[in-house]
N, C-alpha and C. Protein backbone atom coordinates (compact mmCIF):
# COMPACT_ATOMS: atom_id res chain seq x y z
N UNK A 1 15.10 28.03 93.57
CA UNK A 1 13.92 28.85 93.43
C UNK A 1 13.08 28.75 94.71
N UNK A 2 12.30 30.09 95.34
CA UNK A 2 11.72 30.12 96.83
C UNK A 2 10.80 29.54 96.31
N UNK A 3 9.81 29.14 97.08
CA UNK A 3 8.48 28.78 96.67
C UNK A 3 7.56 29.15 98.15
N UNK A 4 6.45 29.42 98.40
CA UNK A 4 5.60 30.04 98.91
C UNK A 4 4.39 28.66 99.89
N UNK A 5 4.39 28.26 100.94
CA UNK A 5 3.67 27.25 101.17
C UNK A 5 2.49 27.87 102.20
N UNK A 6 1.11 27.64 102.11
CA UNK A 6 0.47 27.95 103.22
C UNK A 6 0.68 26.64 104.08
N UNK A 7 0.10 26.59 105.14
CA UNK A 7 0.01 25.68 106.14
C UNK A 7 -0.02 26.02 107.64
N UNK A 8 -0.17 24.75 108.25
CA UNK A 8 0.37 25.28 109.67
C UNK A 8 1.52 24.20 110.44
N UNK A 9 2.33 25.06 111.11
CA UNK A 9 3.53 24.51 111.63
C UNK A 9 3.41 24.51 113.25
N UNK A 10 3.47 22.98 113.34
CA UNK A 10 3.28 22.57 115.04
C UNK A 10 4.46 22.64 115.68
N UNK A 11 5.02 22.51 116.56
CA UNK A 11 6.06 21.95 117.53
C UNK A 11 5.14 20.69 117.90
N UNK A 12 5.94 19.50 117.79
CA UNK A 12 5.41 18.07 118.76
C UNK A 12 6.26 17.00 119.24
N UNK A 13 7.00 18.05 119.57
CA UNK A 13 8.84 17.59 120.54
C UNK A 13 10.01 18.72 120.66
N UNK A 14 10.58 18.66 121.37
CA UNK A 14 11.66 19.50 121.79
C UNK A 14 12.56 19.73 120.34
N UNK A 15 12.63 19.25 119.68
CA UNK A 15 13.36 19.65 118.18
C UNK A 15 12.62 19.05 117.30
N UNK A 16 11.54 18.65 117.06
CA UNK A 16 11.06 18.25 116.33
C UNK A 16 9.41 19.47 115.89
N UNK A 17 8.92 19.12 114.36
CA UNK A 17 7.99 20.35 114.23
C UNK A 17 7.44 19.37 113.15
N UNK A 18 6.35 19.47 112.89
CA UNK A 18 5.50 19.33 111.46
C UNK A 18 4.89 20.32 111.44
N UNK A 19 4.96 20.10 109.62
CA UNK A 19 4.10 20.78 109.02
C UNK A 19 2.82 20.22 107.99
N UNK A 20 2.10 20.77 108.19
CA UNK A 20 0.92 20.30 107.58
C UNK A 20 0.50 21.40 106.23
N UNK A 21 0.59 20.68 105.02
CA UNK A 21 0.29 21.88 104.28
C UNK A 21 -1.56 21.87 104.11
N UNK A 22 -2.23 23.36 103.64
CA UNK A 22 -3.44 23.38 103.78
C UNK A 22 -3.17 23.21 102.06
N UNK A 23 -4.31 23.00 101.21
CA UNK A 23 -4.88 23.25 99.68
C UNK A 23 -5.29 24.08 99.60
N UNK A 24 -4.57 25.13 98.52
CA UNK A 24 -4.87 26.08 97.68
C UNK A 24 -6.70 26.29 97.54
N UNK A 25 -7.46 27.09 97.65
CA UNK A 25 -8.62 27.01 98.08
C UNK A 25 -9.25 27.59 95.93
N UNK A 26 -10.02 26.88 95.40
CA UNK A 26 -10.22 27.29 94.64
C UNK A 26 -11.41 27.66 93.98
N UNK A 27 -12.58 27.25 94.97
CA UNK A 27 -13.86 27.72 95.36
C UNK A 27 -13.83 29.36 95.46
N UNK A 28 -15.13 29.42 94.86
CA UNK A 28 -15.07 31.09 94.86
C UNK A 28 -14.26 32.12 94.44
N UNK A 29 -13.91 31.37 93.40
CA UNK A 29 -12.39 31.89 92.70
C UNK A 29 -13.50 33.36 91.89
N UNK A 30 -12.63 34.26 92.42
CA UNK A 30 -13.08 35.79 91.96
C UNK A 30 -13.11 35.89 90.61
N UNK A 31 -14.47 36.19 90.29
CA UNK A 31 -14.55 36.84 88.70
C UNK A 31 -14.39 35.47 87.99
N UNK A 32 -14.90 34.38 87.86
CA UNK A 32 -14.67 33.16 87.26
C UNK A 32 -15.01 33.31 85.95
N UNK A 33 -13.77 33.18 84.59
CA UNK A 33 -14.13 33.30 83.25
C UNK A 33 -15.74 32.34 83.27
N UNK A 34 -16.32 32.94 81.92
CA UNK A 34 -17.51 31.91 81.99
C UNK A 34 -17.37 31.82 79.95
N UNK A 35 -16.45 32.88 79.77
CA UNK A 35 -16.04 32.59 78.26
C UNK A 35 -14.92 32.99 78.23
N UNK A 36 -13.99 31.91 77.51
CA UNK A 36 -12.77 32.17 76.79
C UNK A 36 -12.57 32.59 75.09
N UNK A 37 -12.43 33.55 74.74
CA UNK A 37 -12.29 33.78 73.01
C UNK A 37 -10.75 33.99 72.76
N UNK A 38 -10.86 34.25 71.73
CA UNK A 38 -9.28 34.52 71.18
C UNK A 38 -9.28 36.21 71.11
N UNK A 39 -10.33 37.10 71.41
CA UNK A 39 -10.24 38.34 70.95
C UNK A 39 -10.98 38.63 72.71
N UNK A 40 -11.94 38.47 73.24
CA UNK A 40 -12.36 38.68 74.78
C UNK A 40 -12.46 37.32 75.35
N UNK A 41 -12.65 37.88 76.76
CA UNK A 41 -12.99 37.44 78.14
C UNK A 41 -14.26 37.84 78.32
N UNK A 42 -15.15 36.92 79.17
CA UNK A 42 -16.13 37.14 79.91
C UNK A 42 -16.10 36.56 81.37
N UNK A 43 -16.11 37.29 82.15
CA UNK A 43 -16.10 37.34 83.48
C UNK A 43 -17.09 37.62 84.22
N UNK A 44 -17.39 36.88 85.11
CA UNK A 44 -18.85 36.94 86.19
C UNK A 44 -18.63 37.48 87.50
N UNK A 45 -19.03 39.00 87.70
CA UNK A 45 -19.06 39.10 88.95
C UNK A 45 -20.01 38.46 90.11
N UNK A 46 -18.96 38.78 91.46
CA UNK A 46 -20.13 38.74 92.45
C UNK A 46 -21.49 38.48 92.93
N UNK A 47 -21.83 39.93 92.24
CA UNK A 47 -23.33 40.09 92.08
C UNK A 47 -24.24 39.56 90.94
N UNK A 48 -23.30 38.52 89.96
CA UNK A 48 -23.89 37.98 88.89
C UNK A 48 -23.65 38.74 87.58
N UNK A 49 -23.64 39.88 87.28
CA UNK A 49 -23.37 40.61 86.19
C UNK A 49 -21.90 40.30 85.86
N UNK A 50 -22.15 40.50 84.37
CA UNK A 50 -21.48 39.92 83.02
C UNK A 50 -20.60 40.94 82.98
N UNK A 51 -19.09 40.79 82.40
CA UNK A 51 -18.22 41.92 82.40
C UNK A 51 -17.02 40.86 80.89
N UNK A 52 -17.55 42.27 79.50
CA UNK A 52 -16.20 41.65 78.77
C UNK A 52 -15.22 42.57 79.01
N UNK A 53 -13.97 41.57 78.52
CA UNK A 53 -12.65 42.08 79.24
C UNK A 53 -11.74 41.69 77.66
N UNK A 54 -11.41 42.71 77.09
CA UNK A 54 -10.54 43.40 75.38
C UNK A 54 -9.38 42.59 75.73
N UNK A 55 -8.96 41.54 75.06
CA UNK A 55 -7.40 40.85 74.73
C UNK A 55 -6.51 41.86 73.60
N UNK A 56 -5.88 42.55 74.79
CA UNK A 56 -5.29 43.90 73.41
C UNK A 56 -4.12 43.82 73.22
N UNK A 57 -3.27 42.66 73.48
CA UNK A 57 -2.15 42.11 73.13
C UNK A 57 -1.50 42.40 71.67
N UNK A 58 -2.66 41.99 70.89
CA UNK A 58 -2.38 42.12 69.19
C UNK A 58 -2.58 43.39 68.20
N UNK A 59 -2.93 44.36 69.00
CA UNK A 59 -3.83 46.10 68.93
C UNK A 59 -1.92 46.80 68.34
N UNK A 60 -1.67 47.22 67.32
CA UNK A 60 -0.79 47.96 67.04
C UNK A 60 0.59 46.91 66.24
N UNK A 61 0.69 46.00 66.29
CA UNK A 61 2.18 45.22 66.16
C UNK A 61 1.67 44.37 64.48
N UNK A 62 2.78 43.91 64.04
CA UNK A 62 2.53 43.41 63.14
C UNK A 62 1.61 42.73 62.28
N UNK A 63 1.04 43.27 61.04
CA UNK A 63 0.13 42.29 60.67
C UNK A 63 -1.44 42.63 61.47
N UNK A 64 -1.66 43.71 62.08
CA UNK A 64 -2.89 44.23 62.66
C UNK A 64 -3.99 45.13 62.00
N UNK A 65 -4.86 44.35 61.61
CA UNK A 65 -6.04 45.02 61.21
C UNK A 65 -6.86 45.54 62.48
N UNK A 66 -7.59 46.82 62.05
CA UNK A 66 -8.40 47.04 62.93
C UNK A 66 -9.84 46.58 62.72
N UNK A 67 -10.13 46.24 61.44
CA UNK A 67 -11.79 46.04 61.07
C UNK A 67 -11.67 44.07 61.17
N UNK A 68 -10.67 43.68 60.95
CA UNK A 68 -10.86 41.96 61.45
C UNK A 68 -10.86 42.09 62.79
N UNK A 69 -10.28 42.90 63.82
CA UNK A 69 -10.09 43.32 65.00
C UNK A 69 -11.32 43.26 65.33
N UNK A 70 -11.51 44.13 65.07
CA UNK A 70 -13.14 44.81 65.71
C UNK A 70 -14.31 43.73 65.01
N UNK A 71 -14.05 43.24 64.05
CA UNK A 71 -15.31 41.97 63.33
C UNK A 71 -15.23 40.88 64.59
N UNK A 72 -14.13 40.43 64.78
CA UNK A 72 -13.90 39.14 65.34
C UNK A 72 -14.54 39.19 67.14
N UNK A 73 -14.01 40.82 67.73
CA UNK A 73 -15.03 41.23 69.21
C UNK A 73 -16.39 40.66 68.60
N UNK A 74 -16.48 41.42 67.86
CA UNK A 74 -18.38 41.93 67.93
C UNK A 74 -18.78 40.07 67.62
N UNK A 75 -17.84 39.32 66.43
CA UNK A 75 -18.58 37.80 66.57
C UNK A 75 -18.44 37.20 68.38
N UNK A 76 -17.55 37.20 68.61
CA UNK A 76 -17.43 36.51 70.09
C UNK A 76 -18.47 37.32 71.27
N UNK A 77 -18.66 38.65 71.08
CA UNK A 77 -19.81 39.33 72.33
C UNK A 77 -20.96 37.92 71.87
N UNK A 78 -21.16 38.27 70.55
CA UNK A 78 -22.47 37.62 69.90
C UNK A 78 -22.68 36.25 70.71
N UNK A 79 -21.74 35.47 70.23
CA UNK A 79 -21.79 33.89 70.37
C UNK A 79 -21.78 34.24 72.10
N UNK A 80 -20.78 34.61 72.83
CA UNK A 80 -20.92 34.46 74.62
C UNK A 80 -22.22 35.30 74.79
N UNK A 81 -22.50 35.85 74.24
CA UNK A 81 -24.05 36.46 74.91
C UNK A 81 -25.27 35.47 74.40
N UNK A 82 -25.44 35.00 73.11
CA UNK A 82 -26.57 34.08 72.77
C UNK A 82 -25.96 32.91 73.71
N UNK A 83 -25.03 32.45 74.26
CA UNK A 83 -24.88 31.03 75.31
C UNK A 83 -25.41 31.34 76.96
N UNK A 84 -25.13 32.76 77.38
CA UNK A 84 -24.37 33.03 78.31
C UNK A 84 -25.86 33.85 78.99
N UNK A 85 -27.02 34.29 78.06
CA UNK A 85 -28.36 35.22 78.62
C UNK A 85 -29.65 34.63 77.98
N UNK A 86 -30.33 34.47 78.96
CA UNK A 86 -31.75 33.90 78.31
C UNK A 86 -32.45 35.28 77.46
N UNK A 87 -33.28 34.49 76.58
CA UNK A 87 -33.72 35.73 75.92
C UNK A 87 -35.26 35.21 76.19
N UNK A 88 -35.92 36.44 76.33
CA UNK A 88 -37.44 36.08 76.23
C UNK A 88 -38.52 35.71 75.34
């Protein structure tokens, strides 16, 4: 299996080379969940604004309600928004 390395590769002899690998950088990791549910995502942009994101994996296939569907969003907006926004 290939595998993918950043780094940088010296020459420091006539046949000889190192490599130095750099770390995966994981600071500033784009859009950082700030809630995990079993039905959404909440994701933080950039600019600070809140973005949910529909887990629609389970939408049509066996055993799928749409009103436990849709109950179970609207509890999780609830709960990540009363954690997630000050209220005045």
């Amino acid at each position: 299996m290939r595998k993918d390395y950043q780094g940088v590769l010296t020459r420091d002899g006539r046949e000889h080379f190192t490599f130095i690998e750099t770390p995966a950088s994981t600071d500033g990791k784009r859009n950082p969940h700030v809630f995990e549910g079993e039905f959404i995502t909440i994701t933080r942009r950039s600019d600070g604004s809140l973005r949910p994101n529909f887990k629609l994996g389970r939408i049509g296939g066996r055993g799928f309600n749409l009103e436990s569907y849709a109950f179970g969003v609207a509890c999780e907006l609830r709960e990540a928004l009363r954690s997630l926004v000050e209220e005045d």
